[in-house]
C-alpha atoms as a PDB file:
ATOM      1  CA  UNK A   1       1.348  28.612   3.625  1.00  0.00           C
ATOM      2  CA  UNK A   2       3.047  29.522   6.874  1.00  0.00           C
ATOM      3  CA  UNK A   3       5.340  27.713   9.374  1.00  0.00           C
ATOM      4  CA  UNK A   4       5.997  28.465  13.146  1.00  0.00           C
ATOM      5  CA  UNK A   5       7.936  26.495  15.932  1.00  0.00           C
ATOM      6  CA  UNK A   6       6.200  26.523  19.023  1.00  0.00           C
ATOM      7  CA  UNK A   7       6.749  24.228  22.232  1.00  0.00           C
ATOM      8  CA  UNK A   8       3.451  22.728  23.899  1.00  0.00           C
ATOM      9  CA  UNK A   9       4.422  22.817  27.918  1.00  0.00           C
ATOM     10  CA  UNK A  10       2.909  18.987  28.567  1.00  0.00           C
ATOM     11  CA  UNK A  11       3.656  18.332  32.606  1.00  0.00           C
ATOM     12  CA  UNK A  12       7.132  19.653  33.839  1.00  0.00           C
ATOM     13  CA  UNK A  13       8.427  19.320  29.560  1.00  0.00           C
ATOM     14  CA  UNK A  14       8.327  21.413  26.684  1.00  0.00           C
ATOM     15  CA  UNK A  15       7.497  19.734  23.422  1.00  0.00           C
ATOM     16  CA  UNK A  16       8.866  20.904  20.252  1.00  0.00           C
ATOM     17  CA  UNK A  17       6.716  21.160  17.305  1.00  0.00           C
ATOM     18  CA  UNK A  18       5.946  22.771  13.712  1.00  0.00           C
ATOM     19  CA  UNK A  19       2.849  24.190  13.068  1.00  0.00           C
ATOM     20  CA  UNK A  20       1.859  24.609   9.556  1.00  0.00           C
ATOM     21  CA  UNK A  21      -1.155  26.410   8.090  1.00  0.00           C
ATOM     22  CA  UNK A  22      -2.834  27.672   4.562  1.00  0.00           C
ATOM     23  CA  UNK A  23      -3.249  30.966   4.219  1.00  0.00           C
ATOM     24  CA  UNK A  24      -6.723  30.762   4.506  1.00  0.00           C
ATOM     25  CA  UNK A  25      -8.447  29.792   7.688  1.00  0.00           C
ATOM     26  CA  UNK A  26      -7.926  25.768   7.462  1.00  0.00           C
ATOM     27  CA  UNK A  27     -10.877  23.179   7.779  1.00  0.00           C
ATOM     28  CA  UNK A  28      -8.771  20.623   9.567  1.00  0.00           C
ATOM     29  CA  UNK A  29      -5.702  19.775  11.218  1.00  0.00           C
ATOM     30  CA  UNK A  30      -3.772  16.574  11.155  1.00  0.00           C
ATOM     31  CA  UNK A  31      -1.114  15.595  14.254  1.00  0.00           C
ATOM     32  CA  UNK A  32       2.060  13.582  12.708  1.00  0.00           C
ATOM     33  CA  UNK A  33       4.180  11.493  15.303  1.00  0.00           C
ATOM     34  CA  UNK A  34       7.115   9.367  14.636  1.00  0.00           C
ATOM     35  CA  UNK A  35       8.388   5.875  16.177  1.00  0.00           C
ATOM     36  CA  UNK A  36       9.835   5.038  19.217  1.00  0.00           C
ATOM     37  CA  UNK A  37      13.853   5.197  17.980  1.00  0.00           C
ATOM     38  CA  UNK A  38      14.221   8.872  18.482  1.00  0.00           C
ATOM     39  CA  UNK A  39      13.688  10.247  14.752  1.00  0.00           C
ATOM     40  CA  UNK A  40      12.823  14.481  14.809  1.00  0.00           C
ATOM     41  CA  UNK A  41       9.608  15.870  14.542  1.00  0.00           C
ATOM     42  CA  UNK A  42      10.319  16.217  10.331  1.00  0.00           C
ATOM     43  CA  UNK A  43      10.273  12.443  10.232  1.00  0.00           C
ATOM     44  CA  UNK A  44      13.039  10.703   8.485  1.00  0.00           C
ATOM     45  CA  UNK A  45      14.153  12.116   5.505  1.00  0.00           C
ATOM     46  CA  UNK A  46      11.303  14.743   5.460  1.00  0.00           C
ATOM     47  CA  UNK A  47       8.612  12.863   5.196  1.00  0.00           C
ATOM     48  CA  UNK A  48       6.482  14.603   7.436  1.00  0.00           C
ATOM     49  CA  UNK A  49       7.811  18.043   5.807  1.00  0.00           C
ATOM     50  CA  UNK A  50       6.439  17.092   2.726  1.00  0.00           C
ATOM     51  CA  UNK A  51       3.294  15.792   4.337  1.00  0.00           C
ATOM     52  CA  UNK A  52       2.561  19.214   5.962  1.00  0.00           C
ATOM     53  CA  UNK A  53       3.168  21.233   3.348  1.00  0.00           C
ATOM     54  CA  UNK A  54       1.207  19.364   0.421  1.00  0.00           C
ATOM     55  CA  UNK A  55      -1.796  19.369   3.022  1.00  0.00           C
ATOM     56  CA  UNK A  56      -1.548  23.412   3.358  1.00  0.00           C
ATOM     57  CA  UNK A  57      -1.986  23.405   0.075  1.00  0.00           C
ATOM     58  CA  UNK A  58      -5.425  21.452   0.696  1.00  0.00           C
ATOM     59  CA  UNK A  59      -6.203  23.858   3.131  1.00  0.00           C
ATOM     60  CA  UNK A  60      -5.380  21.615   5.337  1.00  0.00           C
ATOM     61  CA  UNK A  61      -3.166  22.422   8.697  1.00  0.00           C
ATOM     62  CA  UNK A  62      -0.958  20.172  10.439  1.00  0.00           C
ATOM     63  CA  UNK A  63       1.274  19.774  13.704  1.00  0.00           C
ATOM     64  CA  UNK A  64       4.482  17.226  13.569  1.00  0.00           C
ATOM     65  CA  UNK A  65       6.001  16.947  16.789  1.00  0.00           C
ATOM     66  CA  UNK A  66       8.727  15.160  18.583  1.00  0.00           C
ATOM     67  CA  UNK A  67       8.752  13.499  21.918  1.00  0.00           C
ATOM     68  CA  UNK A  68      10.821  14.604  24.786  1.00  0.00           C
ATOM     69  CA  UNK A  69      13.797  14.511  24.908  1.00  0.00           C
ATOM     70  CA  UNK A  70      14.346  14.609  21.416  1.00  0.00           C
ATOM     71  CA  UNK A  71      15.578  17.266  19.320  1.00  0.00           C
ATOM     72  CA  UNK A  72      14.214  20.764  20.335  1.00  0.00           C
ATOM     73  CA  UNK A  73      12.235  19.307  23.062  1.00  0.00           C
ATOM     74  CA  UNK A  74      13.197  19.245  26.603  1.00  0.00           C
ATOM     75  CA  UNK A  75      13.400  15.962  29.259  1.00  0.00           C
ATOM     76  CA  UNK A  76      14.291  12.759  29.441  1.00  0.00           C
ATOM     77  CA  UNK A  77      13.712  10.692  26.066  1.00  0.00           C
ATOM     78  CA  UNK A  78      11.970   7.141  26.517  1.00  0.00           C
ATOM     79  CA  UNK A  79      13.293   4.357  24.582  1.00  0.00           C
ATOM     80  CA  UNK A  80      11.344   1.341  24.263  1.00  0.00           C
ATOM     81  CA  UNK A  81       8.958  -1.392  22.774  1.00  0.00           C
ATOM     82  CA  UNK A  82       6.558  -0.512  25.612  1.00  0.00           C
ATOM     83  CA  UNK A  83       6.718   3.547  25.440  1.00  0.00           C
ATOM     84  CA  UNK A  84       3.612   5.258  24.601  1.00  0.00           C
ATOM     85  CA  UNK A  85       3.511   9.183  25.487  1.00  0.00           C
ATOM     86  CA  UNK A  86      -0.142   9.487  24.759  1.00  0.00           C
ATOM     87  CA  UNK A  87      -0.110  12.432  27.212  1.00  0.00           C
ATOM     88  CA  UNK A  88       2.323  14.122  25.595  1.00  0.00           C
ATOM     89  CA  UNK A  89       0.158  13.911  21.591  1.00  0.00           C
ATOM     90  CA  UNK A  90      -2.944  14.521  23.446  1.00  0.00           C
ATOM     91  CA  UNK A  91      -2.187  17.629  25.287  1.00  0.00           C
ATOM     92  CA  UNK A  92      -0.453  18.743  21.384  1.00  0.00           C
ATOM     93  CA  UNK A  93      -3.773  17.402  19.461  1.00  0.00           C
ATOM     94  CA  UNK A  94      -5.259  19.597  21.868  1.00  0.00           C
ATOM     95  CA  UNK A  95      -3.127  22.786  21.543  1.00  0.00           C
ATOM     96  CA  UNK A  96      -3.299  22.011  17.471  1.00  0.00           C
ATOM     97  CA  UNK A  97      -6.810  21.918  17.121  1.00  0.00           C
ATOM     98  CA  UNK A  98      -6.805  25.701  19.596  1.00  0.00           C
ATOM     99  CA  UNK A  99      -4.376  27.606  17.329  1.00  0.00           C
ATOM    100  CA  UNK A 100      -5.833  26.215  14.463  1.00  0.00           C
ATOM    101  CA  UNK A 101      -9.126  26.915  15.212  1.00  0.00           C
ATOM    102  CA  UNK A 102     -10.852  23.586  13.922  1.00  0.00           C
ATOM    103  CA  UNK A 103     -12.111  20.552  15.755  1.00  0.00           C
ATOM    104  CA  UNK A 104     -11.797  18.397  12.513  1.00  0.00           C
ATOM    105  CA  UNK A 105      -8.503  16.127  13.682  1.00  0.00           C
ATOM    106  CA  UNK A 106      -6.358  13.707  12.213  1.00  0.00           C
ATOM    107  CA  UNK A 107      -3.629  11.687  13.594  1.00  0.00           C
ATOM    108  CA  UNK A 108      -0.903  10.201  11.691  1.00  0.00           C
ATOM    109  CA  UNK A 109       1.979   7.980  12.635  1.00  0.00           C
ATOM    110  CA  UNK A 110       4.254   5.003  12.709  1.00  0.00           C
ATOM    111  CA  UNK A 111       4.981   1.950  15.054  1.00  0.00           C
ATOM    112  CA  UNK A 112       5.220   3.413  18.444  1.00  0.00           C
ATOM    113  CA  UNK A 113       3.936   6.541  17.200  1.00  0.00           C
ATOM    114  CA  UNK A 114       0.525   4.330  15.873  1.00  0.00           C
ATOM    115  CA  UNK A 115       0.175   2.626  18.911  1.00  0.00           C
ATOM    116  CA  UNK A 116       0.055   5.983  20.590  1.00  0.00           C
ATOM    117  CA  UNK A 117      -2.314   7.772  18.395  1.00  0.00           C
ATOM    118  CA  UNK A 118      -4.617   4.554  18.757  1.00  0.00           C
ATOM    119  CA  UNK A 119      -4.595   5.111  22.559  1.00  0.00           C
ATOM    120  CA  UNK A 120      -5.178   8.652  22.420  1.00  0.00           C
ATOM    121  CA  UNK A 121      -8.564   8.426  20.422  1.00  0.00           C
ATOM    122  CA  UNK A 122     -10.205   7.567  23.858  1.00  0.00           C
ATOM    123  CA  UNK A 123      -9.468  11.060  24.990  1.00  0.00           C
ATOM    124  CA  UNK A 124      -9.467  12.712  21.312  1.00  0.00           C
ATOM    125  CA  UNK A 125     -12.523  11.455  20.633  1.00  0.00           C
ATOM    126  CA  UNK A 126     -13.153  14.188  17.557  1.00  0.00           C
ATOM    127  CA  UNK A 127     -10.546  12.088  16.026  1.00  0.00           C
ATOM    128  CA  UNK A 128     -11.785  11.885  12.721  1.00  0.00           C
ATOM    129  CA  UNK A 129      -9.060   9.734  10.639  1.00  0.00           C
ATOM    130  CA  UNK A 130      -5.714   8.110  10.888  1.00  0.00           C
ATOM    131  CA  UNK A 131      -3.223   6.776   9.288  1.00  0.00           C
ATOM    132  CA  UNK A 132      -1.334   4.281  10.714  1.00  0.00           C
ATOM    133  CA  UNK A 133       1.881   2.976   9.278  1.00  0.00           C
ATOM    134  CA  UNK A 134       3.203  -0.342  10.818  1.00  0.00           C
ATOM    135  CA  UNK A 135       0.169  -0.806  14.277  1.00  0.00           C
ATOM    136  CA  UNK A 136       1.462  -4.201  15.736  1.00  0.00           C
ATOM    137  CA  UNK A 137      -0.249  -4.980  18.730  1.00  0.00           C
ATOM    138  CA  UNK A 138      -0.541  -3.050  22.002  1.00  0.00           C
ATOM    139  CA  UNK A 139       1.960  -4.605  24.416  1.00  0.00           C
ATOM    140  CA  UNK A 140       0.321  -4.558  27.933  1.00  0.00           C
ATOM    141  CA  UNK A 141       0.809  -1.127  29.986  1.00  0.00           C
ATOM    142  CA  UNK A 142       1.928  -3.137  32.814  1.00  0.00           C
ATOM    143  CA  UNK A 143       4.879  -4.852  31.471  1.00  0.00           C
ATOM    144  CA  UNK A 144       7.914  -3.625  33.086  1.00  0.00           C
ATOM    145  CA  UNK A 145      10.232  -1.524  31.278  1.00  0.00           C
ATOM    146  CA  UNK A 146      13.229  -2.972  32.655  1.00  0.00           C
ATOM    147  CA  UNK A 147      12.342  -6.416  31.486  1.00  0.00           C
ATOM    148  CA  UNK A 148      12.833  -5.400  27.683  1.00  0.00           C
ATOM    149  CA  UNK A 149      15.541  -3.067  28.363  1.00  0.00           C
ATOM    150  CA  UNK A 150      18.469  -5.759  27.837  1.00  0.00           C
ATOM    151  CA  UNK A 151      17.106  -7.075  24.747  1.00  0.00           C
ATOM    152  CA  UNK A 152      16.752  -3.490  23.160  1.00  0.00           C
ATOM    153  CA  UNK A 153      20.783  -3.082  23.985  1.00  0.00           C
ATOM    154  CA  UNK A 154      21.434  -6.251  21.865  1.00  0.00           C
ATOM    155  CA  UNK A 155      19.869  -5.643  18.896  1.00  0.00           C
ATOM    156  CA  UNK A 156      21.577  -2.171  18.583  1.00  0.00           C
ATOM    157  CA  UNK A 157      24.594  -4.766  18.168  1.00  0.00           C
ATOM    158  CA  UNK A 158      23.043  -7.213  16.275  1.00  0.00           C
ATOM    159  CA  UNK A 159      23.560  -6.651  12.522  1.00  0.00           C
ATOM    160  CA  UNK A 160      20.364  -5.590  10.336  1.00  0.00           C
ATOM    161  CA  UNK A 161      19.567  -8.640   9.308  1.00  0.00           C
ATOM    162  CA  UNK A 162      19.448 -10.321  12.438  1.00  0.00           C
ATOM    163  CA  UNK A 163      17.278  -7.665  13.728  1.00  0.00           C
ATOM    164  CA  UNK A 164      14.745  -7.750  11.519  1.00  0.00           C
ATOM    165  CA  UNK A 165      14.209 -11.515  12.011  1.00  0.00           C
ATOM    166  CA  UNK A 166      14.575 -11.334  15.909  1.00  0.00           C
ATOM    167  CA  UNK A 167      11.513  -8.507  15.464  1.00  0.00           C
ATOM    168  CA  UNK A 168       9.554 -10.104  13.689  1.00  0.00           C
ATOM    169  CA  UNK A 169       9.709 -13.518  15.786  1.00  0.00           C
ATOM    170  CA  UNK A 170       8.552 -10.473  18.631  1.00  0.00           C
ATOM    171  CA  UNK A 171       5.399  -9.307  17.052  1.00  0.00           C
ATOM    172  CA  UNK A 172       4.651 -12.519  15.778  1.00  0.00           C
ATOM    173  CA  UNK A 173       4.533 -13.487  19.605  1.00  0.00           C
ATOM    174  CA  UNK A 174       2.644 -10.609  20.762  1.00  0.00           C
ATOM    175  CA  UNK A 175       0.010 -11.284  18.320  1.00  0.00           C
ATOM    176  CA  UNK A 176      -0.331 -14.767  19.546  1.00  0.00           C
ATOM    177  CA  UNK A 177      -0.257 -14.204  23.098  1.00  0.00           C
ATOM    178  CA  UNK A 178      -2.716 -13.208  26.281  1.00  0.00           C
ATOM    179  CA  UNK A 179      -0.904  -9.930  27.125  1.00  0.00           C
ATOM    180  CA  UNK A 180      -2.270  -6.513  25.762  1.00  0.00           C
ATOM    181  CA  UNK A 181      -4.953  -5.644  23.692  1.00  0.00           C
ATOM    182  CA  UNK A 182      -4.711  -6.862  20.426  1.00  0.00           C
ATOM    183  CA  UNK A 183      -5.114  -5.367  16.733  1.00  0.00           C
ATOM    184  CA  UNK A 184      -8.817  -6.881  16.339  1.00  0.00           C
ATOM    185  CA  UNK A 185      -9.803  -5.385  19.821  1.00  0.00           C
ATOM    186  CA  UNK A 186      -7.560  -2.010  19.096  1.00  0.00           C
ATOM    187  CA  UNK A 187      -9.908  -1.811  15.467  1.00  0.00           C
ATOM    188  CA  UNK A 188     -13.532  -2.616  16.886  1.00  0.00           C
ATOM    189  CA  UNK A 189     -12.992  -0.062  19.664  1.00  0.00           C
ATOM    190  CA  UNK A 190     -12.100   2.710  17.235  1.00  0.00           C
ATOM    191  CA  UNK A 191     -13.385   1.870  13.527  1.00  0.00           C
ATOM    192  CA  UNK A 192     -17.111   3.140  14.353  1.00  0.00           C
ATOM    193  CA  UNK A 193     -17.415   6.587  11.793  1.00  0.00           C
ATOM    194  CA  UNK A 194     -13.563   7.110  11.396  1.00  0.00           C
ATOM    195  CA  UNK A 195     -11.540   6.485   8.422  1.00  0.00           C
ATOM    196  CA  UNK A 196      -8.486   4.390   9.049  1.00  0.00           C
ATOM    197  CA  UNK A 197      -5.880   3.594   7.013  1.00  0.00           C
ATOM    198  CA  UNK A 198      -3.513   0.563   7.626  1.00  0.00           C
ATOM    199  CA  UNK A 199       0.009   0.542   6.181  1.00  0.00           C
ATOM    200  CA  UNK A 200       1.170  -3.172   6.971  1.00  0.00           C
ATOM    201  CA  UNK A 201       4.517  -5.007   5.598  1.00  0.00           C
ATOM    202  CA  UNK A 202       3.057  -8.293   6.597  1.00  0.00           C
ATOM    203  CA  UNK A 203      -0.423  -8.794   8.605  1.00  0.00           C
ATOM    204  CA  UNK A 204       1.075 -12.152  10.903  1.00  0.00           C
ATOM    205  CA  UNK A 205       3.143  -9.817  12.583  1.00  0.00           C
ATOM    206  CA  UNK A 206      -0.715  -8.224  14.203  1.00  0.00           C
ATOM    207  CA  UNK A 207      -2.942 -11.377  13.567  1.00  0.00           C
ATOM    208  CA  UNK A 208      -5.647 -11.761  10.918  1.00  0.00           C
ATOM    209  CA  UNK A 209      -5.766  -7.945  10.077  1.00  0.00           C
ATOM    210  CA  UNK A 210      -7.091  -8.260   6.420  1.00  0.00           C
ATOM    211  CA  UNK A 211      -9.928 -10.662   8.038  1.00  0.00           C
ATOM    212  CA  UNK A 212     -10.948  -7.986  10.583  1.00  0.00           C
ATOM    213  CA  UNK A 213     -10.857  -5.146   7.981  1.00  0.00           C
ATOM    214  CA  UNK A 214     -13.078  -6.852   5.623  1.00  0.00           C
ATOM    215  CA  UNK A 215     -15.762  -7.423   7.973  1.00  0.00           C
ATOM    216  CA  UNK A 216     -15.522  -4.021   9.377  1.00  0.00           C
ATOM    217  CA  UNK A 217     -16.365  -2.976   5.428  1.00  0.00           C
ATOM    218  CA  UNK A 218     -19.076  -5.055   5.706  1.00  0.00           C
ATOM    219  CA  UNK A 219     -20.392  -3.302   8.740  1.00  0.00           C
ATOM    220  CA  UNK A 220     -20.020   0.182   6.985  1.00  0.00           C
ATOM    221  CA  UNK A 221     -18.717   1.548  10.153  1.00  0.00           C
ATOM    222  CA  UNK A 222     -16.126   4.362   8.314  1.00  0.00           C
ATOM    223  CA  UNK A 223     -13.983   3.791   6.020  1.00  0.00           C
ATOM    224  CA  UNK A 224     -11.124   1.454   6.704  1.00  0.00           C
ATOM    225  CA  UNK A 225      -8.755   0.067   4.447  1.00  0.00           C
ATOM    226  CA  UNK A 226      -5.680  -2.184   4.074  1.00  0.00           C
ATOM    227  CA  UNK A 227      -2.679  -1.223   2.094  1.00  0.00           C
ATOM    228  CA  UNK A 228       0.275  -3.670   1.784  1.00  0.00           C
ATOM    229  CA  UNK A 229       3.860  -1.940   2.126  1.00  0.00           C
ATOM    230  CA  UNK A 230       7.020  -3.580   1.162  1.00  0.00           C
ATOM    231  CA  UNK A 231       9.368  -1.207   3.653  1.00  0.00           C
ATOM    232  CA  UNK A 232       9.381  -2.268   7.403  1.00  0.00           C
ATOM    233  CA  UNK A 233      10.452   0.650   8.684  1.00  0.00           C
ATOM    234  CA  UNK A 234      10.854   4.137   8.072  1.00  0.00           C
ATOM    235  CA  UNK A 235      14.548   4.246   7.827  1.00  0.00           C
ATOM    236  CA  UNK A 236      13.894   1.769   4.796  1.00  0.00           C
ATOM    237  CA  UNK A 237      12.365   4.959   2.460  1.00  0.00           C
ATOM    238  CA  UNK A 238      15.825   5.718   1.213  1.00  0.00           C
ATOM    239  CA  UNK A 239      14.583   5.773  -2.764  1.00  0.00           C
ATOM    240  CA  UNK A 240      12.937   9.049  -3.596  1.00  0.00           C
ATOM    241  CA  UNK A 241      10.158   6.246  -5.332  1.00  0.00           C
ATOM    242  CA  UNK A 242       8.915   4.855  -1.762  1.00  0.00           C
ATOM    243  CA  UNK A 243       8.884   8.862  -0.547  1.00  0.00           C
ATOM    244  CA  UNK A 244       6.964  10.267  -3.269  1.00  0.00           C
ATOM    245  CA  UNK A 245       4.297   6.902  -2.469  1.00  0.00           C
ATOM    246  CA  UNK A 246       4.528   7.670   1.168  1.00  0.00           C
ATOM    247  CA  UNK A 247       3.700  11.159   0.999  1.00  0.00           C
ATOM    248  CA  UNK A 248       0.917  11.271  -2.000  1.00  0.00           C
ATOM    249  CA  UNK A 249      -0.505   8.220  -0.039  1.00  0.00           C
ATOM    250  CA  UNK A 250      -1.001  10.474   3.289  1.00  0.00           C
ATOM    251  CA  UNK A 251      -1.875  13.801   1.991  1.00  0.00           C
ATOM    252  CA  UNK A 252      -4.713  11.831  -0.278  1.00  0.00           C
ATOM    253  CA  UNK A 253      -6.465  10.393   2.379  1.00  0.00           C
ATOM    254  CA  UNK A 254      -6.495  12.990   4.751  1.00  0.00           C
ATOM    255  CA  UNK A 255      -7.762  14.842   1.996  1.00  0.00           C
ATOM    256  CA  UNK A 256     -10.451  12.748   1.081  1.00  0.00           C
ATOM    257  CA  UNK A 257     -11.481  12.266   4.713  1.00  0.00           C
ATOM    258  CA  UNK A 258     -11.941  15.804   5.440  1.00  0.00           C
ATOM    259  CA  UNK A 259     -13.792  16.616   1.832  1.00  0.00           C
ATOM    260  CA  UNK A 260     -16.739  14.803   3.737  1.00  0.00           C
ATOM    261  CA  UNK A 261     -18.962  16.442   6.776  1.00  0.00           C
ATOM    262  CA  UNK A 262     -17.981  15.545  10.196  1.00  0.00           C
ATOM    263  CA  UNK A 263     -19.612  12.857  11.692  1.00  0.00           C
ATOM    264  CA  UNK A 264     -20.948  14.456  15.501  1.00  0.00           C
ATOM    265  CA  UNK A 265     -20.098  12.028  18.183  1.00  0.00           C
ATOM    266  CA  UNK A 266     -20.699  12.485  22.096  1.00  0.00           C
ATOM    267  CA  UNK A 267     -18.468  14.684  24.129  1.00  0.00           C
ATOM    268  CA  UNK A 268     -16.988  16.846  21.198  1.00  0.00           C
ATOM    269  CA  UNK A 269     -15.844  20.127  21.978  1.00  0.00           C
ATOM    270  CA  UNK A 270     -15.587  22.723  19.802  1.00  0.00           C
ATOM    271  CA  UNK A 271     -12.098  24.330  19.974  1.00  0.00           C
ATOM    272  CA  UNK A 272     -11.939  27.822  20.339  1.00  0.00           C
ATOM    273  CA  UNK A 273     -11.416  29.813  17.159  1.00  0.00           C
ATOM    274  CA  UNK A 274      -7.897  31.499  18.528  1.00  0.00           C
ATOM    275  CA  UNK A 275      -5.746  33.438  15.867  1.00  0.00           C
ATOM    276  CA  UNK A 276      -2.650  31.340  14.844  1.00  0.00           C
ATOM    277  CA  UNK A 277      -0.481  34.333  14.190  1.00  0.00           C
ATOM    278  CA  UNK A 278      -1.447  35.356  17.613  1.00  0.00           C
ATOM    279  CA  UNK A 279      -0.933  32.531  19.984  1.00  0.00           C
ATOM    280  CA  UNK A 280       1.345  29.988  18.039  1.00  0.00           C
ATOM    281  CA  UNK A 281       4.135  32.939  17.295  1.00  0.00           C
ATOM    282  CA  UNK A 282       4.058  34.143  20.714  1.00  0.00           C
ATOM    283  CA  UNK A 283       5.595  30.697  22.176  1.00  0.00           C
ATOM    284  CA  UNK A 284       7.897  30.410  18.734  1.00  0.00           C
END
């Protein structure tokens, strides 16, 4: 296995990443985001390390990244329920599957970083399988940012507790409501021949999910599947228990996904077949 920092130039920013590979030429490549609240490109407490490493060993490679403005990466971070930088993983999906030689992708992430892989398949569309921890619905792209801006101050403030409850009331709402496209829109567009995993604490907080995936099994569109979690939030994995689930979860199913051919589907690319030693370490 081997490890280089690189930084993707996306528009007038630099995003920091880690690209990890086996030491033989790997048959895939899986992208790992984080949520919206600012946590580095290894995920809290390492998660993501773990992830990339135990999927080298699979012969898998992987990219974790940040989002500007946080950590190594340069601009302006963007803080909000409503933030999506699906720019930003696409043009580093892109660069990942380049360096890595494969067109076999996998995207991986939590909250906003779910909502943003979601988004992204349109463009990816050689998207093969994610894993998304904690979806929720996608709030409208028209909403403005300021609106939600004073209500993200308070619950900074607000103790634990109360914040959970006032979120939940949130995503409860979003489900119900007109605005946005919602989880069983968000699942029909992308469930045809991908496998997609759902990590959900509670499926009223994004509608009738476990409805929706059951007739998608019915279908036999992919493979998609519904795991309950009891965490609601990544800064909840403090016990090495709910790590060691987290991470044997993820590396199994990307595993498992990419033990299977790849499906063809209309407009893939193939990437080109550039040497990682060659092109990631010259922007380390």
């Amino acid at each position: 296995m081997k490890e280089y920092a690189v930084f993707v130039p996306v528009a007038e920013q630099h995003i920091a990443a880690i690209v990890t590979v086996p030491d033989d030429d790997p048959h895939a490549v899986v992208v790992m985001t984080t949520g919206g609240g600012g946590a580095p490109r290894s995920q809290r407490f390492r998660l993501w390390t773990r992830v990339a490493r135990e999927l080298a060993d699979r012969g898998i490679a992987s990219l974790r990244m940040e989002y500007a403005g946080v950590g190594d990466s340069t601009g302006v971070a963007r803080v909000g329920l409503d933030v999506h930088p699906v720019d930003d993983l696409v043009a580093v999906a892109t660069y990942a599957m380049e360096v890595t030689g494969t067109r076999r992708l996998g995207l991986c992430g939590n909250c906003a970083g779910a909502r943003t892989s979601v988004r992204a398949t349109e463009t990816l569309t050689s998207t093969e399988s994610l894993v998304l921890f904690w979806l929720k619905p996608l709030a409208s792209s028209d909403r403005s940012r300021w609106r939600l801006a004073p209500l993200v101050r308070m619950l900074h403030v607000l103790p634990s507790s109360t914040r959970r409850r006032l979120t939940r009331v949130y995503w409860r709402r979003e489900a119900r409501s007109g605005r946005g496209a919602k989880i069983s829109q968000t699942l029909e567009r992308i469930a045809p021949d991908r496998d997609i995993l759902l990590l959900e604490t509670q499926s009223d907080l994004a509608g009738p999910i476990p409805e929706l995936v059951e007739e998608l099994q019915r279908r036999d569109r992919g493979r998609i599947e519904l795991r309950g979690f009891e965490s609601t939030s990544m800064a909840a994995f403090e016990s090495e228990r709910d790590q060691d689930i987290t991470v044997e979860t993820v590396v199994g199913w990307f595993e498992r996904s990419f033990s299977a051919p790849p499906a063809v589907r209309p407009g893939d690319i193939d990437a080109p077949r550039d040497s990682v030693d060659g092109v990631v370490a010259g922007q380390a």
